[in-house]
C-alpha atoms as a PDB file:
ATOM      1  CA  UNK A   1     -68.570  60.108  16.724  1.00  0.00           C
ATOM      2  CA  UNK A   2     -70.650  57.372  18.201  1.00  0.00           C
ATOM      3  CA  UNK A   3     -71.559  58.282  21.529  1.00  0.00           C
ATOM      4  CA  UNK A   4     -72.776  54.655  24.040  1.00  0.00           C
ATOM      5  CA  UNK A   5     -75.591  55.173  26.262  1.00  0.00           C
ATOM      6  CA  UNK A   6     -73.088  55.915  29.110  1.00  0.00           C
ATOM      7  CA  UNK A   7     -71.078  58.751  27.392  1.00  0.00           C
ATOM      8  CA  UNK A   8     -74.369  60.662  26.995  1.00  0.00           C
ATOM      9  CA  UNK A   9     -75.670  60.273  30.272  1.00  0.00           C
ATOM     10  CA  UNK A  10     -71.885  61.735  31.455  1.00  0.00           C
ATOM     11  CA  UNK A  11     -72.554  64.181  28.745  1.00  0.00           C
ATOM     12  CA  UNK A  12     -75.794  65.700  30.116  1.00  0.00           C
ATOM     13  CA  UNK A  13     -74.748  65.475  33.547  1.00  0.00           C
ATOM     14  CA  UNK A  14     -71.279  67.466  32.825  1.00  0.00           C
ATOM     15  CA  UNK A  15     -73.684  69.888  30.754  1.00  0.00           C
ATOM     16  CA  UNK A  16     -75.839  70.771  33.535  1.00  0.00           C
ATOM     17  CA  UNK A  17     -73.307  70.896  36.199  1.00  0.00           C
ATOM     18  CA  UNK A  18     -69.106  70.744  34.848  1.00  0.00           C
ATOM     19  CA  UNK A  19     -68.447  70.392  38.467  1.00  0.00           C
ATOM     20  CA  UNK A  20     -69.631  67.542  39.926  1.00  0.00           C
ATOM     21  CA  UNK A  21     -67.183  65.356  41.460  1.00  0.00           C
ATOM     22  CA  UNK A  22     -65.265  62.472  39.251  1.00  0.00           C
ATOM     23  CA  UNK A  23     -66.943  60.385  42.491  1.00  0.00           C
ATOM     24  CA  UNK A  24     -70.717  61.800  42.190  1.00  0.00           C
ATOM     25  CA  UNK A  25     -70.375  61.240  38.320  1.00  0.00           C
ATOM     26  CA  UNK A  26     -69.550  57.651  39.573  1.00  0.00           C
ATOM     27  CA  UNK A  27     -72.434  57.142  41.738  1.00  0.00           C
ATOM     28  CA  UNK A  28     -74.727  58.318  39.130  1.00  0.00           C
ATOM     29  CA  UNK A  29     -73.519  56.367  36.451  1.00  0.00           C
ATOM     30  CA  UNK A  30     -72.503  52.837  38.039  1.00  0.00           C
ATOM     31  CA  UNK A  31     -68.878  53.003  37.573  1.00  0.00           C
ATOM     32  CA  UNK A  32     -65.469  53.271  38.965  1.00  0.00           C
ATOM     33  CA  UNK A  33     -64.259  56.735  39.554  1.00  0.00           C
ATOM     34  CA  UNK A  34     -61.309  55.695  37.564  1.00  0.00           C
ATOM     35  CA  UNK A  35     -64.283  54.754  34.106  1.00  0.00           C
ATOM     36  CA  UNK A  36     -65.290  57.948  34.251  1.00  0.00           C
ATOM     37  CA  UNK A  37     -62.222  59.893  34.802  1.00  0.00           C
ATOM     38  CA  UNK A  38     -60.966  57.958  31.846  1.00  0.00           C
ATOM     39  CA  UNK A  39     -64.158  58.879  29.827  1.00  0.00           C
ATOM     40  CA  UNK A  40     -63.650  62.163  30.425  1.00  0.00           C
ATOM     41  CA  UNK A  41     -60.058  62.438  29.387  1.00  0.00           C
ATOM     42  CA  UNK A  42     -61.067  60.588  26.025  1.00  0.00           C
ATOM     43  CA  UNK A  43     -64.258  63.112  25.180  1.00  0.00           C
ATOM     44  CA  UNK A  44     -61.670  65.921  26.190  1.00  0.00           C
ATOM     45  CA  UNK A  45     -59.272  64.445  23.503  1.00  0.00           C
ATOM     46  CA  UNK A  46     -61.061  63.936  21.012  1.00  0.00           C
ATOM     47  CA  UNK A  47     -62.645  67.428  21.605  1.00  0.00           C
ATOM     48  CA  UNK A  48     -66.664  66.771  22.229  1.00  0.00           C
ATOM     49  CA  UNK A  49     -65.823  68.697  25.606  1.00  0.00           C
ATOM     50  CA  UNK A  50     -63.892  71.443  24.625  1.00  0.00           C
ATOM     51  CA  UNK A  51     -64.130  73.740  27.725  1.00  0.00           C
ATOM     52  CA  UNK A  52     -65.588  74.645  30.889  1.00  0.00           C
ATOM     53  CA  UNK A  53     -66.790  77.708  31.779  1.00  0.00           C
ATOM     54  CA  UNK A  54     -68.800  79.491  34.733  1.00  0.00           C
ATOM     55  CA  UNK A  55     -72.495  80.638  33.702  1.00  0.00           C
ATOM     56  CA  UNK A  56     -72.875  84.401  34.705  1.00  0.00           C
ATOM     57  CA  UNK A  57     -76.386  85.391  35.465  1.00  0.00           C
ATOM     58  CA  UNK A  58     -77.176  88.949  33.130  1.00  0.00           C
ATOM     59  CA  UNK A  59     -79.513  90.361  35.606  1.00  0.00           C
ATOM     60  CA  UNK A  60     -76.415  90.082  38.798  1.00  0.00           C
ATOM     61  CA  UNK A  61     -73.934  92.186  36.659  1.00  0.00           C
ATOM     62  CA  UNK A  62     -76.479  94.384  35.437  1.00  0.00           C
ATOM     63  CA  UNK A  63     -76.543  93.144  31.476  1.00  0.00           C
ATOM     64  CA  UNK A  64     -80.042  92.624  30.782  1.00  0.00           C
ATOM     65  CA  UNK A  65     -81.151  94.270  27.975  1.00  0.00           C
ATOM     66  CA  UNK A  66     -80.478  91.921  24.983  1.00  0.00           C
ATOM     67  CA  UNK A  67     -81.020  92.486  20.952  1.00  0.00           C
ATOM     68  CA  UNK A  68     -80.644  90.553  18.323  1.00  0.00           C
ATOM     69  CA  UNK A  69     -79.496  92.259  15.135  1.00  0.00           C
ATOM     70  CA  UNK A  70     -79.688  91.182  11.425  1.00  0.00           C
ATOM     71  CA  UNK A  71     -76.906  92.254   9.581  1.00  0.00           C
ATOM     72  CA  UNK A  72     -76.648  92.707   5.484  1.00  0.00           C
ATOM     73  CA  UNK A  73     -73.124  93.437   4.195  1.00  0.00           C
ATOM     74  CA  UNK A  74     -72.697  96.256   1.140  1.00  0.00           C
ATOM     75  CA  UNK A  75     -71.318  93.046  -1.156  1.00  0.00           C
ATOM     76  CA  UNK A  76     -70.788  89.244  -0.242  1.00  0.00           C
ATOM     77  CA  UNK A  77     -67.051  89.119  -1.110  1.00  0.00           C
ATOM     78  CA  UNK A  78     -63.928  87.048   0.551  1.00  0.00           C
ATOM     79  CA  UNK A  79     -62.578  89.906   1.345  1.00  0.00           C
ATOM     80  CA  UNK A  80     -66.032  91.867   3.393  1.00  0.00           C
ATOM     81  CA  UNK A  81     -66.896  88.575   5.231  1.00  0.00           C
ATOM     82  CA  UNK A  82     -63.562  88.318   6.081  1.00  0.00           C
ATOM     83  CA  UNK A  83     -62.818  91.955   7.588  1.00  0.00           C
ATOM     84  CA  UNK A  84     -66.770  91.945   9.031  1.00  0.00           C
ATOM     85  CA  UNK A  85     -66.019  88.572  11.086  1.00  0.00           C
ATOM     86  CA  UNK A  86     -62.523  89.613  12.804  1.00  0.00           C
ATOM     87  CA  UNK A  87     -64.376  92.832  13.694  1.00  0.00           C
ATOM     88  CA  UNK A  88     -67.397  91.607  15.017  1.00  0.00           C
ATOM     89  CA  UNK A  89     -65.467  89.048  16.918  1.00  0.00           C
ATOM     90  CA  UNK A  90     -63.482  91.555  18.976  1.00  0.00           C
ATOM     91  CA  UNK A  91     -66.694  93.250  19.793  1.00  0.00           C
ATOM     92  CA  UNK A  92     -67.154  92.584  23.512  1.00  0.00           C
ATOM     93  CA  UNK A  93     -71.156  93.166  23.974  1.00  0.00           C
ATOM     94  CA  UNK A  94     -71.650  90.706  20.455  1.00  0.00           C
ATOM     95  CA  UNK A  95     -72.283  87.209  22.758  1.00  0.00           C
ATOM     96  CA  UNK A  96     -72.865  85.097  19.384  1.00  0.00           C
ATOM     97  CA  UNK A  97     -72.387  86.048  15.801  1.00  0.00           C
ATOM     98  CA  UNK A  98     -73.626  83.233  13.022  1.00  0.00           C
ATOM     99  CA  UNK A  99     -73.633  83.622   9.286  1.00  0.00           C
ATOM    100  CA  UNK A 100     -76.749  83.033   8.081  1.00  0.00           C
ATOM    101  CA  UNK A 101     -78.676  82.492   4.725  1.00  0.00           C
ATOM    102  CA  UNK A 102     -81.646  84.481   3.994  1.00  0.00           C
ATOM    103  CA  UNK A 103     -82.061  88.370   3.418  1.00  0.00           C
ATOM    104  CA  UNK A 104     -79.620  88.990   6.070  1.00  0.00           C
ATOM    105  CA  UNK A 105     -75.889  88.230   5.952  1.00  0.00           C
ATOM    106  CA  UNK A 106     -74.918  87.753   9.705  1.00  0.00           C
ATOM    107  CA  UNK A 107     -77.460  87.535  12.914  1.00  0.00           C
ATOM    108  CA  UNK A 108     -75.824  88.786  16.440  1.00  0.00           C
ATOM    109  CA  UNK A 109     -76.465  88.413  20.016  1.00  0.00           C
ATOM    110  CA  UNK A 110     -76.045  90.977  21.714  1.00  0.00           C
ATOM    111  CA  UNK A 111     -76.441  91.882  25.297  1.00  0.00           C
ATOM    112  CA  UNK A 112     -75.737  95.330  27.592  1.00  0.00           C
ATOM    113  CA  UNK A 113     -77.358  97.145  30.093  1.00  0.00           C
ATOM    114  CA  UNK A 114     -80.185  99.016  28.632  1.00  0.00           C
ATOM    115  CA  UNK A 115     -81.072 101.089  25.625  1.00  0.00           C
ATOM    116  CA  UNK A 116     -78.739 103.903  25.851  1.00  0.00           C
ATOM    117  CA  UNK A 117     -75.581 101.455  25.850  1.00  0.00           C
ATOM    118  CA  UNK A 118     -77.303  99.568  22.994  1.00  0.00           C
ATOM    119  CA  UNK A 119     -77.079 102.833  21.136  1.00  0.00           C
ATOM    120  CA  UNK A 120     -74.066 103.972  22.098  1.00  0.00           C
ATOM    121  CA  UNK A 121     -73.172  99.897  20.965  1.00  0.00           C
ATOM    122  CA  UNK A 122     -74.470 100.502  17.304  1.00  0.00           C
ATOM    123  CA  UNK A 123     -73.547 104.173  16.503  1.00  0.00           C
ATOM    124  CA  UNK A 124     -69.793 103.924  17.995  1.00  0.00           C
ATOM    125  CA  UNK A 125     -69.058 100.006  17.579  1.00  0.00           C
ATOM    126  CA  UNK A 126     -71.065  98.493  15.176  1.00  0.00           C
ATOM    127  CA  UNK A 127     -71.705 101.050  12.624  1.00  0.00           C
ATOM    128  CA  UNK A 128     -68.149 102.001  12.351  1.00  0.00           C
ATOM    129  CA  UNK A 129     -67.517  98.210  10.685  1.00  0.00           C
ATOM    130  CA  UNK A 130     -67.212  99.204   7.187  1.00  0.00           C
ATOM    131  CA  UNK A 131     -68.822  97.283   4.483  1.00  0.00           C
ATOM    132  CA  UNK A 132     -72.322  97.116   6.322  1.00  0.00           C
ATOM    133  CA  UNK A 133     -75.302  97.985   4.535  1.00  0.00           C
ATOM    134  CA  UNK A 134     -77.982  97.964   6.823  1.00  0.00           C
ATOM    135  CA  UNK A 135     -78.856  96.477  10.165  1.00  0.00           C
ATOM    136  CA  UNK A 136     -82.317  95.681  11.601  1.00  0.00           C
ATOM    137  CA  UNK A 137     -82.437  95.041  15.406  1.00  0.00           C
ATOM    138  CA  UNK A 138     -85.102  93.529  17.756  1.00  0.00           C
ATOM    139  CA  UNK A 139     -84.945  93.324  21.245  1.00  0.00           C
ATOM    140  CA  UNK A 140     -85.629  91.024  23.699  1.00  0.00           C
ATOM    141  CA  UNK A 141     -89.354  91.472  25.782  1.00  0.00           C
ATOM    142  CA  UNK A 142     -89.008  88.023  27.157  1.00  0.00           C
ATOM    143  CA  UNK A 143     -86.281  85.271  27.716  1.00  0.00           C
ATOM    144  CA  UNK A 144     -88.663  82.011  27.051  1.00  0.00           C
ATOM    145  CA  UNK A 145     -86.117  79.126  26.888  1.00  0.00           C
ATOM    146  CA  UNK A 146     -82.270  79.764  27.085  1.00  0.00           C
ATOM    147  CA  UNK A 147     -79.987  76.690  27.595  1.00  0.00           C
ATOM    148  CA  UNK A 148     -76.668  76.219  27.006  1.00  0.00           C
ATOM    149  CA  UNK A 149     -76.797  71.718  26.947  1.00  0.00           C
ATOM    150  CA  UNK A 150     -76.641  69.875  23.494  1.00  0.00           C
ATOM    151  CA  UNK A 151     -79.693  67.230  24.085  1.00  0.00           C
ATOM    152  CA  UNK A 152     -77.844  63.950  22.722  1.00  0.00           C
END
């Protein structure tokens, strides 16, 4: 989709802050609060902005321990990838889950509240997945860059 200068100044202001006023987004981009209500609607239909969501900061609900783990399934079949993705999916502390190429079938997000839980996370949760060969986790010393906005 081709995207005018306009639509990705709405973008990136929607993308830092979902709930500025139809009015504010007006003053900031030179048109009618009608223009951009309309460009809104027509991003939303054709599905560019596909939700909006409140941004929960870890360290206020006490989440801030966060590892990233590398996961290599036993074999590569339909049928492994299939069950290992609608497990992993239901798996409340997993934040992201991507399939990956590489030595590693599947890299995960995860975040809880400290070490214990992240145990208690792998031994009771993700280790009882079946068709995983091995796992290698790292874990988070320092949170450098985390965003959330698509730069256009």
């Amino acid at each position: 989709m081709n995207f005018d200068a306009i639509d990705k100044k709405l973008l990136k202001l929607l993308q830092e802050d979902s709930k500025r006023t139809n009015k504010e987004l007006s003053n900031k981009l030179n048109l009618s609060v009608t223009a951009v209500y309309e460009r809104i609607k027509k991003l939303e239909k054709e599905g560019v902005i596909f939700k909006n969501v409140a941004l929960v900061q870890k360290e206020k609900v006490g989440k801030t321990f966060v590892a990233f783990c590398h996961i290599k399934l036993v074999q590569h079949t339909q049928d492994y990838v299939i069950k290992f993705e609608k497990e992993v999916a239901n798996l409340a502390e997993v934040m992201e889950c991507y399939h990956i190429s590489g030595d590693y079938d599947y890299l995960l997000k995860v975040i809880v509240g400290n070490m214990e839980e992240f145990r208690e996370f792998m031994v009771k949760k993700l280790t009882s997945i079946s068709h995983i060969g091995s796992t290698h986790s790292m874990f988070v010393i320092n949170e450098v860059k985390h965003t959330t906005a698509i730069n256009l």
